[in-house]
C-alpha atoms as a PDB file:
ATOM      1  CA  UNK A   1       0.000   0.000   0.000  1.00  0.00           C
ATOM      2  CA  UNK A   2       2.869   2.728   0.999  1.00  0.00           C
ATOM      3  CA  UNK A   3       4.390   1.784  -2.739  1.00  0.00           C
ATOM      4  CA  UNK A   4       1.514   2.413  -4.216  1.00  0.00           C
ATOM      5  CA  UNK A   5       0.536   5.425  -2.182  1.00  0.00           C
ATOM      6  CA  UNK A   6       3.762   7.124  -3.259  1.00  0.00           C
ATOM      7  CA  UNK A   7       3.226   6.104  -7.101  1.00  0.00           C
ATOM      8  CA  UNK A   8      -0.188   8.033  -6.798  1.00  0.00           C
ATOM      9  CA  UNK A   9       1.090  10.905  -5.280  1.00  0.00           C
ATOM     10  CA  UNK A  10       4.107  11.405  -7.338  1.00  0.00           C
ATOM     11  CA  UNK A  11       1.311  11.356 -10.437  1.00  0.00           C
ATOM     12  CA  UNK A  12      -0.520  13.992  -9.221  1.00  0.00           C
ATOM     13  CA  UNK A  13       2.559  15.666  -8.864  1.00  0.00           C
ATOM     14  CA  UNK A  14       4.596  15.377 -11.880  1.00  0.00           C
ATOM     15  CA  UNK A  15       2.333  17.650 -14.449  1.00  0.00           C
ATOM     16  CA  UNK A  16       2.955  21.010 -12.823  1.00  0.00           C
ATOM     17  CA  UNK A  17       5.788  20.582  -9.718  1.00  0.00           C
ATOM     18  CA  UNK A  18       5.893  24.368  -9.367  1.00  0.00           C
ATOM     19  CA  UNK A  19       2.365  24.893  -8.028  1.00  0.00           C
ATOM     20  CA  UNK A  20       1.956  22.017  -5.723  1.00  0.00           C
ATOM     21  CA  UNK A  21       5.255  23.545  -4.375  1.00  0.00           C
ATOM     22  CA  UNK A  22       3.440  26.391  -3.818  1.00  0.00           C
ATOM     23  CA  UNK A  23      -0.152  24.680  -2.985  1.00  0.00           C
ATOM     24  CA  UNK A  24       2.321  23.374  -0.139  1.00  0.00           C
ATOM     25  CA  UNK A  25       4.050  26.557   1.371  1.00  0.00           C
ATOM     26  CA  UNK A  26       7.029  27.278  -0.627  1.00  0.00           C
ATOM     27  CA  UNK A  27       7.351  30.877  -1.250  1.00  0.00           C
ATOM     28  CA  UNK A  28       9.414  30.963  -4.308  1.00  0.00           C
ATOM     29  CA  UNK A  29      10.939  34.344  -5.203  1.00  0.00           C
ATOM     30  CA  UNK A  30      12.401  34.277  -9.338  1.00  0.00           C
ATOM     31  CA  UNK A  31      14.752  37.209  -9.708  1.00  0.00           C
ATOM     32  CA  UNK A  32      18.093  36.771 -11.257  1.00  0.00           C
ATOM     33  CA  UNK A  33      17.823  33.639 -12.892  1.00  0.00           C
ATOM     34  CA  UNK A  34      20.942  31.454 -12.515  1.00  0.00           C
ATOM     35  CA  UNK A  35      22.770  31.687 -15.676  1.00  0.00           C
ATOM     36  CA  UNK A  36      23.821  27.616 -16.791  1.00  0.00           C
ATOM     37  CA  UNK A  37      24.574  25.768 -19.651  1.00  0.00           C
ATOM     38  CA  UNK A  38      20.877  24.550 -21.760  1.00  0.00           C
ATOM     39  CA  UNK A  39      20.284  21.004 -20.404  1.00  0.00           C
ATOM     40  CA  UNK A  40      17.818  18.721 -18.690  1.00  0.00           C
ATOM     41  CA  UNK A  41      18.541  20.274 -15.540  1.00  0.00           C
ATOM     42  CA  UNK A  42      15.921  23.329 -15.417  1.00  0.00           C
ATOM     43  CA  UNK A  43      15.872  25.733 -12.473  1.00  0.00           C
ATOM     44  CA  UNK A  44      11.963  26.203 -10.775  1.00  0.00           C
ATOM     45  CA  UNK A  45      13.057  29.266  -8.437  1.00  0.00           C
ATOM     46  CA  UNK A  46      14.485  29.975  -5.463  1.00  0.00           C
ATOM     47  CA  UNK A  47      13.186  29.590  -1.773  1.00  0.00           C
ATOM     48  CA  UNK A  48      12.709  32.852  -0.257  1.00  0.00           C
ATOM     49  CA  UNK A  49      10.910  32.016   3.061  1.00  0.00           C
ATOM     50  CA  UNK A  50      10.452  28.262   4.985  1.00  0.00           C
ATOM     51  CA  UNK A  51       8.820  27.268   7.774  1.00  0.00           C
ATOM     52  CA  UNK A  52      10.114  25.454  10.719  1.00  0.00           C
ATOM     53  CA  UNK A  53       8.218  22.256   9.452  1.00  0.00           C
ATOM     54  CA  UNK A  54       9.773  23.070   5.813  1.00  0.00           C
ATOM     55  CA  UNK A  55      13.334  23.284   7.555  1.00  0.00           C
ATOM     56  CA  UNK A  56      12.612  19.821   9.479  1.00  0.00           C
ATOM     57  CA  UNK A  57      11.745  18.338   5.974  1.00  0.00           C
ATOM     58  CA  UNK A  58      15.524  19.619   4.659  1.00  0.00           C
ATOM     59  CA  UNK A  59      14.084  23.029   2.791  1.00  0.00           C
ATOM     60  CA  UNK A  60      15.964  25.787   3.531  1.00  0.00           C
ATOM     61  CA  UNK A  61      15.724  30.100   2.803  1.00  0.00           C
ATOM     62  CA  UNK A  62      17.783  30.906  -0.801  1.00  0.00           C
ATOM     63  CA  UNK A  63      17.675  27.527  -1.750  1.00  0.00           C
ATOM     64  CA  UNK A  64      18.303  27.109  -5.677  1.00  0.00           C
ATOM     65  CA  UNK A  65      15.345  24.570  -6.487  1.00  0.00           C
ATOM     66  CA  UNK A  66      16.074  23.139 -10.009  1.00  0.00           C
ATOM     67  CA  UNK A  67      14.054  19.882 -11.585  1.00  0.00           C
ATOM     68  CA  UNK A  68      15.219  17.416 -13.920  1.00  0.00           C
ATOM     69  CA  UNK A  69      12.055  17.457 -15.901  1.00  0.00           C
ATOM     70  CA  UNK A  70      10.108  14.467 -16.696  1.00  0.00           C
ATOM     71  CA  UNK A  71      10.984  12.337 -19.518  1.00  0.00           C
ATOM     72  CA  UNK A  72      11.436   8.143 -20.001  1.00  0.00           C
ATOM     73  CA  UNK A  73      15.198   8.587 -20.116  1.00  0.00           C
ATOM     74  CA  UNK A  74      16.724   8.579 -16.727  1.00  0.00           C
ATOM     75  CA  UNK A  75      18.811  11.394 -15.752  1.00  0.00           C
ATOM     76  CA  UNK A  76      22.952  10.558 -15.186  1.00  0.00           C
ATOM     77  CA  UNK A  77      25.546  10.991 -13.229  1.00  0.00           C
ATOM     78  CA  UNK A  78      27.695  13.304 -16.334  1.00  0.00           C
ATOM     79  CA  UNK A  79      24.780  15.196 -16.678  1.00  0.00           C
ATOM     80  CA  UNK A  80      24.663  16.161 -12.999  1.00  0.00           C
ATOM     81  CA  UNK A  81      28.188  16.909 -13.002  1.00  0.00           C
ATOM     82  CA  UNK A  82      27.917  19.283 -16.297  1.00  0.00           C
ATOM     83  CA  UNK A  83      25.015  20.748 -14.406  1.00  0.00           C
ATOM     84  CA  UNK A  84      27.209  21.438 -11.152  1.00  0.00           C
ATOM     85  CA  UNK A  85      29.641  23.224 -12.501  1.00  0.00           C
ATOM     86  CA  UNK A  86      27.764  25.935 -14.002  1.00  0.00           C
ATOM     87  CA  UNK A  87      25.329  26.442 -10.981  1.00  0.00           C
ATOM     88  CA  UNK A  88      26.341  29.026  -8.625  1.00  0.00           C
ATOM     89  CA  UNK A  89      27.577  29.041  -5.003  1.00  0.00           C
ATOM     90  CA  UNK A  90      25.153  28.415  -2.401  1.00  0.00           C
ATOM     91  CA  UNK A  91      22.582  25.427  -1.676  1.00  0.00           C
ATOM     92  CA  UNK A  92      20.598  23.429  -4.297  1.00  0.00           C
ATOM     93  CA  UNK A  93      18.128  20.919  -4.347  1.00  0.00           C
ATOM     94  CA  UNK A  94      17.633  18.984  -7.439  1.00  0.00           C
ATOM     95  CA  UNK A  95      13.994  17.184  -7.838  1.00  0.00           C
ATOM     96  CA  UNK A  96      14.408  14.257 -10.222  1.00  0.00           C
ATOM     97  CA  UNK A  97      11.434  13.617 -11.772  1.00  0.00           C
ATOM     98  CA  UNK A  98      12.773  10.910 -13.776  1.00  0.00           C
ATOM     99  CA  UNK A  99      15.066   7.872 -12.288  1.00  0.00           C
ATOM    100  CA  UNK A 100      18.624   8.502 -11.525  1.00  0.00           C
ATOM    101  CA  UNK A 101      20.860   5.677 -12.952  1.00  0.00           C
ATOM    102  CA  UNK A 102      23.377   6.515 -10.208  1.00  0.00           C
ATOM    103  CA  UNK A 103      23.700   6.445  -6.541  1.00  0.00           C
ATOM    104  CA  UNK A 104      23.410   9.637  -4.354  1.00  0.00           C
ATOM    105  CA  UNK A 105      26.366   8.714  -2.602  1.00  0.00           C
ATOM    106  CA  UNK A 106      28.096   9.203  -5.949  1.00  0.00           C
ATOM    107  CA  UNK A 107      26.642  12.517  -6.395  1.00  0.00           C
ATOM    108  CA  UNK A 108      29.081  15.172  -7.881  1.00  0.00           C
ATOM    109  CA  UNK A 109      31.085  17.574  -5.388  1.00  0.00           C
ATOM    110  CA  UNK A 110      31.814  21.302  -6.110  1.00  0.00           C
ATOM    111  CA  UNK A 111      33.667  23.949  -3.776  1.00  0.00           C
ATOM    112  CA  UNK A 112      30.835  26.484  -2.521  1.00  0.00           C
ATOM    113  CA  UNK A 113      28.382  24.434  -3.640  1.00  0.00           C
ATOM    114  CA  UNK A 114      25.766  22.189  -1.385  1.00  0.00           C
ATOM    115  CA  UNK A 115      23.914  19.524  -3.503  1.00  0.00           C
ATOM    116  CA  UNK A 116      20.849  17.545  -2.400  1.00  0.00           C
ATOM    117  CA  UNK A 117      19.161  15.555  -4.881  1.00  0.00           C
ATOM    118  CA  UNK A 118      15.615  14.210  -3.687  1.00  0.00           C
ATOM    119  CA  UNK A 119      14.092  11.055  -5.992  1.00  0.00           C
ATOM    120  CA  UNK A 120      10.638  10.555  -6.881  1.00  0.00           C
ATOM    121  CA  UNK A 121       9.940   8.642  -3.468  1.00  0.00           C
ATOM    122  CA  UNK A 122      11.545  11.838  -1.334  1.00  0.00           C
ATOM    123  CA  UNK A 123       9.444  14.024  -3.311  1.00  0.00           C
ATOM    124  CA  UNK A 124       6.147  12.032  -2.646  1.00  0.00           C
ATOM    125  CA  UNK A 125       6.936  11.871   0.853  1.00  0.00           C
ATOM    126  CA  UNK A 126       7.451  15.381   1.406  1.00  0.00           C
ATOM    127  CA  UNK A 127       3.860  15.760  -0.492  1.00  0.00           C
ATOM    128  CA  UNK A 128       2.173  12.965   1.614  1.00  0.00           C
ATOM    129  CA  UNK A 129       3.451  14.542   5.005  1.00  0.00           C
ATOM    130  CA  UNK A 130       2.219  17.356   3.688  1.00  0.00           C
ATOM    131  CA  UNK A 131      -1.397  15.956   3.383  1.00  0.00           C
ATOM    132  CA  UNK A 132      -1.453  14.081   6.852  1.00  0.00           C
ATOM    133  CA  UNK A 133      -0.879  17.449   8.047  1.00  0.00           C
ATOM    134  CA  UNK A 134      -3.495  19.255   7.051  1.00  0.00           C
ATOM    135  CA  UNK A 135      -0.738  21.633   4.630  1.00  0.00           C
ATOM    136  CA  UNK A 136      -2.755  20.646   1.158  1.00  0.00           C
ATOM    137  CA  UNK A 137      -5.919  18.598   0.869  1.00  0.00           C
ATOM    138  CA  UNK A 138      -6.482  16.508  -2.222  1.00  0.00           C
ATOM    139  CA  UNK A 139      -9.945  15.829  -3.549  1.00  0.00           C
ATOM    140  CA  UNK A 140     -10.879  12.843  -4.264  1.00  0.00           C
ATOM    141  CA  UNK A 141     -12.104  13.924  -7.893  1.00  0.00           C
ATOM    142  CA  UNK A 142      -8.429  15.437  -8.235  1.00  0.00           C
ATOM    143  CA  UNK A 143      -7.368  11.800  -7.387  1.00  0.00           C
ATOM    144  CA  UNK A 144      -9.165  10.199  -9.591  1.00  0.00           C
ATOM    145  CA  UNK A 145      -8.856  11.806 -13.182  1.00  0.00           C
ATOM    146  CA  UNK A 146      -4.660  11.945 -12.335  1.00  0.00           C
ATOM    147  CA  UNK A 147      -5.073   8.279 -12.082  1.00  0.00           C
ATOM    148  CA  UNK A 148      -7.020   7.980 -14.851  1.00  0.00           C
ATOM    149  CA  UNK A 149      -4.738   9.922 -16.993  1.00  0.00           C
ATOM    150  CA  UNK A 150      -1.875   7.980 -16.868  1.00  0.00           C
ATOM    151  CA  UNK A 151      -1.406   5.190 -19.310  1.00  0.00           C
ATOM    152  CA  UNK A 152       1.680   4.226 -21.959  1.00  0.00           C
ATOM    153  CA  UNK A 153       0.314   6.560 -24.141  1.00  0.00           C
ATOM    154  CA  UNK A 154       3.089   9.307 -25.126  1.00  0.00           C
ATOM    155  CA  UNK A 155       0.905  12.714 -24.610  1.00  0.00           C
ATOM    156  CA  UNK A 156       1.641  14.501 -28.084  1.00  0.00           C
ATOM    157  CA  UNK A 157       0.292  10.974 -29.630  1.00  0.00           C
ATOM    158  CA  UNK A 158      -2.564  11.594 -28.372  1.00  0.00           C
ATOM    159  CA  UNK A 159      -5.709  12.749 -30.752  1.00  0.00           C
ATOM    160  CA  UNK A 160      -6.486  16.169 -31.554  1.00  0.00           C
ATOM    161  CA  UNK A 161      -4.728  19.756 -31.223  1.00  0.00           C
ATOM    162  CA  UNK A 162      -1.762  19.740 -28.865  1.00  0.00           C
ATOM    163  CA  UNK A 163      -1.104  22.871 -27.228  1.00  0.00           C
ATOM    164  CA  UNK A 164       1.895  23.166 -24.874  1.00  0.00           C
ATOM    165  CA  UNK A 165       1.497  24.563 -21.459  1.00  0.00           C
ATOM    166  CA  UNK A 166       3.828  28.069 -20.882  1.00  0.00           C
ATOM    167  CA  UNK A 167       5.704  28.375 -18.227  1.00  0.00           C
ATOM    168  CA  UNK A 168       5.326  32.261 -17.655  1.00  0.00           C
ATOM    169  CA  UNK A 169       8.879  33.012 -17.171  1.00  0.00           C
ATOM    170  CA  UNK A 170       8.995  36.982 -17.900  1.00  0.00           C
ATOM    171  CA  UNK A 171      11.850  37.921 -16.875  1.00  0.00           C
ATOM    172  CA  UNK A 172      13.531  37.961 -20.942  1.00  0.00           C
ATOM    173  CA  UNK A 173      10.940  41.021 -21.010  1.00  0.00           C
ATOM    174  CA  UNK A 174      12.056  42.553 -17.515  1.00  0.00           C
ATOM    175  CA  UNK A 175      16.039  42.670 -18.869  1.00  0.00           C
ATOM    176  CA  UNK A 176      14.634  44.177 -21.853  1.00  0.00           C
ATOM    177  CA  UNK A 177      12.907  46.908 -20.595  1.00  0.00           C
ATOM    178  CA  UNK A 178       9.431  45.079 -22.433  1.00  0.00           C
ATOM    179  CA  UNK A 179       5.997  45.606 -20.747  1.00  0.00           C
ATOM    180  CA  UNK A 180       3.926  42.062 -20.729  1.00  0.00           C
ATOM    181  CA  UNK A 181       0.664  43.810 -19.815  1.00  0.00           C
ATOM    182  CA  UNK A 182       0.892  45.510 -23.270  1.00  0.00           C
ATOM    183  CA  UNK A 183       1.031  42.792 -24.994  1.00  0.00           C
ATOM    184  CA  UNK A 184      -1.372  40.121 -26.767  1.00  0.00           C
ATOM    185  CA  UNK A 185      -1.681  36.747 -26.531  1.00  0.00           C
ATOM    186  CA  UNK A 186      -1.173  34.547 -29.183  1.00  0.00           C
ATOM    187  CA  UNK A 187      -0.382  30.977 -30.361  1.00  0.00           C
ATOM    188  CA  UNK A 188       2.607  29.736 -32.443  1.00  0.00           C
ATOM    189  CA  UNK A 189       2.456  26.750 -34.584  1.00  0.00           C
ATOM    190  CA  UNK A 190       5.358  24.589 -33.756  1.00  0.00           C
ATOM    191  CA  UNK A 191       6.834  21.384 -34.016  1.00  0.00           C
ATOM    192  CA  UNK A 192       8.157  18.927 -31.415  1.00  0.00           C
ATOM    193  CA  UNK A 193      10.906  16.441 -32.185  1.00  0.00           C
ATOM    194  CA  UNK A 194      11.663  13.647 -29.604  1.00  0.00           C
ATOM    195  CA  UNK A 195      15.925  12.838 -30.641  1.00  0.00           C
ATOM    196  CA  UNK A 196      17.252   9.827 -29.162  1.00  0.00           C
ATOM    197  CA  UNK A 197      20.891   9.673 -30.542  1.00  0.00           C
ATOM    198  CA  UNK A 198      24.380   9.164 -28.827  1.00  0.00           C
ATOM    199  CA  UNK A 199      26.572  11.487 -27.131  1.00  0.00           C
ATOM    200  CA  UNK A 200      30.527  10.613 -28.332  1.00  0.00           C
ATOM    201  CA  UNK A 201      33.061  11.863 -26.186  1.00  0.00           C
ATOM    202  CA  UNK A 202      35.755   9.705 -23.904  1.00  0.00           C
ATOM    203  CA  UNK A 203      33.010   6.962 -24.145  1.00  0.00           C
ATOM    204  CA  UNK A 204      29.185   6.902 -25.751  1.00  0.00           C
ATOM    205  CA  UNK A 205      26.083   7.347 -23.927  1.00  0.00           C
ATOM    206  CA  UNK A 206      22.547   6.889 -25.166  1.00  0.00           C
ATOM    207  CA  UNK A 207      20.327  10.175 -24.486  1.00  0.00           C
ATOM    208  CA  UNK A 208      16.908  11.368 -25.354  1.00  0.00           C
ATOM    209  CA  UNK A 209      15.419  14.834 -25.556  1.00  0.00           C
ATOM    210  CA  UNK A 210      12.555  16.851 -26.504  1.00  0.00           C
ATOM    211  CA  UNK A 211      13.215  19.775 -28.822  1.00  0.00           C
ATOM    212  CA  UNK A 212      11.125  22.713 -29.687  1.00  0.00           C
ATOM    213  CA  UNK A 213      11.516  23.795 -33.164  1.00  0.00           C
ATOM    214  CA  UNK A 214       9.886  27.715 -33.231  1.00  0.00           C
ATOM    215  CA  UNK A 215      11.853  30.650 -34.027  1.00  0.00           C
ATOM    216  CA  UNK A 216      14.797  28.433 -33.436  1.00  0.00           C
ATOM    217  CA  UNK A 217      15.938  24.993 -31.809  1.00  0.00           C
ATOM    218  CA  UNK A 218      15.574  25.010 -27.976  1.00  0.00           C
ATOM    219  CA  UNK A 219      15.263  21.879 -25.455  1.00  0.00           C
ATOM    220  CA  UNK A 220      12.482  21.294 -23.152  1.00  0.00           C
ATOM    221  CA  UNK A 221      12.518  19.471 -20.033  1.00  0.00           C
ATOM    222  CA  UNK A 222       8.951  19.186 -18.956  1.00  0.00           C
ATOM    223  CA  UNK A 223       6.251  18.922 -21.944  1.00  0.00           C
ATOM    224  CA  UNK A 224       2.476  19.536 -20.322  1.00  0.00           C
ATOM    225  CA  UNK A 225      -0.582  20.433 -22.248  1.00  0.00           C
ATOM    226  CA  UNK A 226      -3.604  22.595 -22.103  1.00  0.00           C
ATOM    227  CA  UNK A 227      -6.619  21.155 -21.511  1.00  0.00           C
ATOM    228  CA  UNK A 228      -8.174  23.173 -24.152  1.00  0.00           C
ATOM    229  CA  UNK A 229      -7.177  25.318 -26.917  1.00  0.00           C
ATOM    230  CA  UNK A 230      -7.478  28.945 -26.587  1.00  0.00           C
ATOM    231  CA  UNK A 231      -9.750  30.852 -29.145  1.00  0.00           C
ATOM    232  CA  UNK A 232      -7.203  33.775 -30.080  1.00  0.00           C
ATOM    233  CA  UNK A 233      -4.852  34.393 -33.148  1.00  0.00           C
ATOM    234  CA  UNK A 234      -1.850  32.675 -34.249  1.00  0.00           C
ATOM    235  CA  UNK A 235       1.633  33.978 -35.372  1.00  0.00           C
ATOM    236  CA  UNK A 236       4.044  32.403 -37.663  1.00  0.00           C
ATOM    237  CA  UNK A 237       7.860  32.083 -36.723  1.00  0.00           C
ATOM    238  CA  UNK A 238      10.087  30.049 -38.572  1.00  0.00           C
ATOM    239  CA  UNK A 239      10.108  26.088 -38.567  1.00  0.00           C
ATOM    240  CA  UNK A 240      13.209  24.844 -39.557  1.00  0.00           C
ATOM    241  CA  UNK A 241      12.790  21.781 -42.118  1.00  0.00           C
ATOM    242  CA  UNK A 242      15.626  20.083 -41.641  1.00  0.00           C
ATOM    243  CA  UNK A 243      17.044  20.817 -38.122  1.00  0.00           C
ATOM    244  CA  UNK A 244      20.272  19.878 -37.375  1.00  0.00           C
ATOM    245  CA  UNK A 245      20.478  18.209 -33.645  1.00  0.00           C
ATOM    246  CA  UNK A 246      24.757  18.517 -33.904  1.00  0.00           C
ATOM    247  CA  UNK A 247      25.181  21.547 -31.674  1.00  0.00           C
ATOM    248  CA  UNK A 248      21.782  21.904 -29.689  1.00  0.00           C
ATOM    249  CA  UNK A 249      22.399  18.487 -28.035  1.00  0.00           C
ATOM    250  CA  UNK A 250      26.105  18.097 -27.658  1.00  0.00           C
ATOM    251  CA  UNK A 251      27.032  18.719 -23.722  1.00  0.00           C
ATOM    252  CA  UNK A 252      29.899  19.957 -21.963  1.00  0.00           C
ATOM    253  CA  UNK A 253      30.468  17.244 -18.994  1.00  0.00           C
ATOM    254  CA  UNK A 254      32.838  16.288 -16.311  1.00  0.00           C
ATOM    255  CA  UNK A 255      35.115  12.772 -16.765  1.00  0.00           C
ATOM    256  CA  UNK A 256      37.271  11.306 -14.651  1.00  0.00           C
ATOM    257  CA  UNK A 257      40.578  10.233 -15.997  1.00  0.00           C
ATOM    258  CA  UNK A 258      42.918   9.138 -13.239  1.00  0.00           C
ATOM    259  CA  UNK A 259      44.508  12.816 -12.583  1.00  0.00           C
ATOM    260  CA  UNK A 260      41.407  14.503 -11.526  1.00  0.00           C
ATOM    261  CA  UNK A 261      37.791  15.403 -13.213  1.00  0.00           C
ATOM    262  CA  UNK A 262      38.023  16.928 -16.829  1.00  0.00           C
ATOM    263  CA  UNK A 263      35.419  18.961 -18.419  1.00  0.00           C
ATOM    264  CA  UNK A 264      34.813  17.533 -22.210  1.00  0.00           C
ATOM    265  CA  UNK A 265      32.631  18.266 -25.108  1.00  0.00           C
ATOM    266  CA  UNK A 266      30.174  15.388 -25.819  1.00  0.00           C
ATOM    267  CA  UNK A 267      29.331  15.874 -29.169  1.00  0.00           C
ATOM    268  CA  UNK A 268      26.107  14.285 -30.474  1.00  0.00           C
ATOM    269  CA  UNK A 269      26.251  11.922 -33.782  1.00  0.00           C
ATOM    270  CA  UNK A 270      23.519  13.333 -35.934  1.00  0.00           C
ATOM    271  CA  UNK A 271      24.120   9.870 -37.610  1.00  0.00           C
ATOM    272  CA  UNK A 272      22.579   8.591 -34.735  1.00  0.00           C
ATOM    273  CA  UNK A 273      19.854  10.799 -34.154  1.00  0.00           C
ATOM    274  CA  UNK A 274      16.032   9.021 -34.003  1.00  0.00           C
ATOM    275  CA  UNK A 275      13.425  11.664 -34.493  1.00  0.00           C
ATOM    276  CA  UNK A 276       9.235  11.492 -33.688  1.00  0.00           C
ATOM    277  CA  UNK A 277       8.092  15.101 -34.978  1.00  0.00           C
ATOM    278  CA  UNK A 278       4.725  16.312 -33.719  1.00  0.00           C
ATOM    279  CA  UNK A 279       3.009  19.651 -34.723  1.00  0.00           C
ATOM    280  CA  UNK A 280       1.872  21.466 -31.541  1.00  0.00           C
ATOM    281  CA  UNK A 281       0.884  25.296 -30.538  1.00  0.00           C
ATOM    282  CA  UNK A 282       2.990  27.111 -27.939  1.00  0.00           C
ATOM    283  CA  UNK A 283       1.533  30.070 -26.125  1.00  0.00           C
ATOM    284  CA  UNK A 284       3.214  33.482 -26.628  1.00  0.00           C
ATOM    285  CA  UNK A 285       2.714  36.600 -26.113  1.00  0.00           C
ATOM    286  CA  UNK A 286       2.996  39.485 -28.883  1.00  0.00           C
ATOM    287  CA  UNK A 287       3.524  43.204 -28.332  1.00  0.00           C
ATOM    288  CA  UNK A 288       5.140  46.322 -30.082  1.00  0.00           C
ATOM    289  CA  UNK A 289       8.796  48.042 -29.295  1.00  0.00           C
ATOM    290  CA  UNK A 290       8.660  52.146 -29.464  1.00  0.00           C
ATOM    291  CA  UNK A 291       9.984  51.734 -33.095  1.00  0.00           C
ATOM    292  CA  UNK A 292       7.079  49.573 -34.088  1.00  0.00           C
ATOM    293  CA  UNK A 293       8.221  46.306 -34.238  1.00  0.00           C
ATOM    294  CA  UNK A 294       7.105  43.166 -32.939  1.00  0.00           C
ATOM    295  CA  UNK A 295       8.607  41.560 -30.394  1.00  0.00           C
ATOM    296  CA  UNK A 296       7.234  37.610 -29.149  1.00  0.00           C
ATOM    297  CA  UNK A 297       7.882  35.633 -26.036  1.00  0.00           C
ATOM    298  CA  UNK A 298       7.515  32.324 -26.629  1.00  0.00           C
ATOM    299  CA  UNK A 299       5.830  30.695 -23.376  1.00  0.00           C
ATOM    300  CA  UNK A 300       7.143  27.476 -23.440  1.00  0.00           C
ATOM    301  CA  UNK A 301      11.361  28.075 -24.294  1.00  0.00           C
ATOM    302  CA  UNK A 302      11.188  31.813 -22.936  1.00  0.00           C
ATOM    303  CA  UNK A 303      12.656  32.857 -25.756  1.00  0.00           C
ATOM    304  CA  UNK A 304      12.460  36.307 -26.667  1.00  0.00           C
ATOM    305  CA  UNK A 305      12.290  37.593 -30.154  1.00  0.00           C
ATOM    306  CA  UNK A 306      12.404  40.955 -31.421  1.00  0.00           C
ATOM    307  CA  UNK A 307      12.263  43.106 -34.740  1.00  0.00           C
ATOM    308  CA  UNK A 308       9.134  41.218 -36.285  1.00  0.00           C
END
């Protein structure tokens, strides 16, 4: 019963970590984003207030809170390490949404730099406490359609129109001096391509990710849909015909080599490369610069574009 109490919880939680986060009493505060290398590792925000229960539970104030994103690949050990050495000093906690292929007595080391990595189980029981506590109350009808969504099916196979859920992260528009409340929304037609390839560097490893092709190439960690399409216009960017996976998905990561950890470039082997495309709609919004022209935010990669 407790293993299949945490499988249901951890369902509920996976399609939008950032709100039941906050459904539990995490303040999250998003100002100066920590600058790292594009990745599976995304950052959700950073803690700016706990509670004495939160602090019990290992949570603690200017915490970096970053999630691996879900996906059917499991996250690795190089791909924590790459990670690692971008983030900045100070205390992170990484939520892996997906399996680790590693153990977390293994996990990488970094002066400055306090790591704690909580797996799916940590993060259900940190939800379930949560519950038996009174913090967050689940209804039952909540319950039940989670449950009933999950199956084998792969979401953007799936009938009808796919539209990705945004993630709202405005702060491309704050740097540039843009105004979101003047803007428009709008919806981009997009593709998504699902590469599984190899990674060649001192040895080969087997990765997959999901890549966004709007206005550019740009990986996603975490793909969620609308329930419903919006009724309001769309706006064309480019989709590239034949993208070319060789410099989106190649890595920088750590390898040891007898004298000490080395950073290397994995590249990855376009020759490789398996690709399921899907045709989706992002969520954007669209707005003018004084000289007249358009700028977009793409919702889902953050991307900002300007001079439309």
């Amino acid at each position: 019963m407790k293993t299949q109490g945490h499988r249901t919880i951890a369902s509920i939680m996976g399609p939008d970590l950032t709100s039941l986060l906050e459904k539990l009493g995490v303040v999250f505060e998003y100002s100066s984003k920590p600058v790292v290398m594009p990745g599976v590792i995304h950052w959700l925000g950073r803690i700016s207030k706990v509670s004495p229960e939160q602090m019990k539970n290992g949570l603690a104030e200017g915490m970096e809170v970053w999630t691996s994103g879900q996906g059917f690949a499991p996250i690795d050990l190089p791909s924590v390490e790459s990670w690692l050495f971008d983030a900045p000093r100070g205390t992170h906690l990484l939520l892996a949404e997906r399996k680790i292929n590693f153990d977390k007595k293994n996990a990488p080391k970094r002066e400055g730099r306090e790591l704690f990595i909580w797996t799916r189980n940590e993060i259900a029981t940190f939800v379930g406490l949560s519950i038996l506590d009174g913090t967050i109350e689940l209804l039952e009808s909540d319950v039940a359609e989670s449950i009933n969504d999950i199956d084998d099916e792969f979401i953007l196979e799936k009938p009808g129109i796919k539209v990705l859920k945004p993630i709202n992260d405005f702060s491309a528009l704050e740097e540039a001096g843009l105004n979101i409340a003047l803007a428009k929304p709008v919806l981009l037609p997009a593709k998504v391509h699902r590469v599984t390839g190899i990674l060649k560097g001192p040895e080969e490893i087997k990765i997959e990710r999901f890549v966004l092709n709007c206005g550019g190439l740009h990986i996603i960690s975490n793909l969620q849909l609308l329930p419903r399409t919006p009724m309001i216009n769309r706006f064309d960017l480019e989709i590239q015909s034949e993208p070319d996976f060789s410099i989106l998905l190649s890595e920088r990561r750590i390898h040891s080599e007898g004298l000490g950890d080395l950073l290397h470039w994995w590249r990855f082997d376009n020759n490789s490369a398996v690709v399921d495309t899907y045709e989706v709609l992002v969520p954007a919004h669209k707005g003018l610069e004084g000289n007249e022209k358009a700028w977009i935010l793409d919702g889902v990669s953050s991307k900002l574009h300007r001079n439309l």
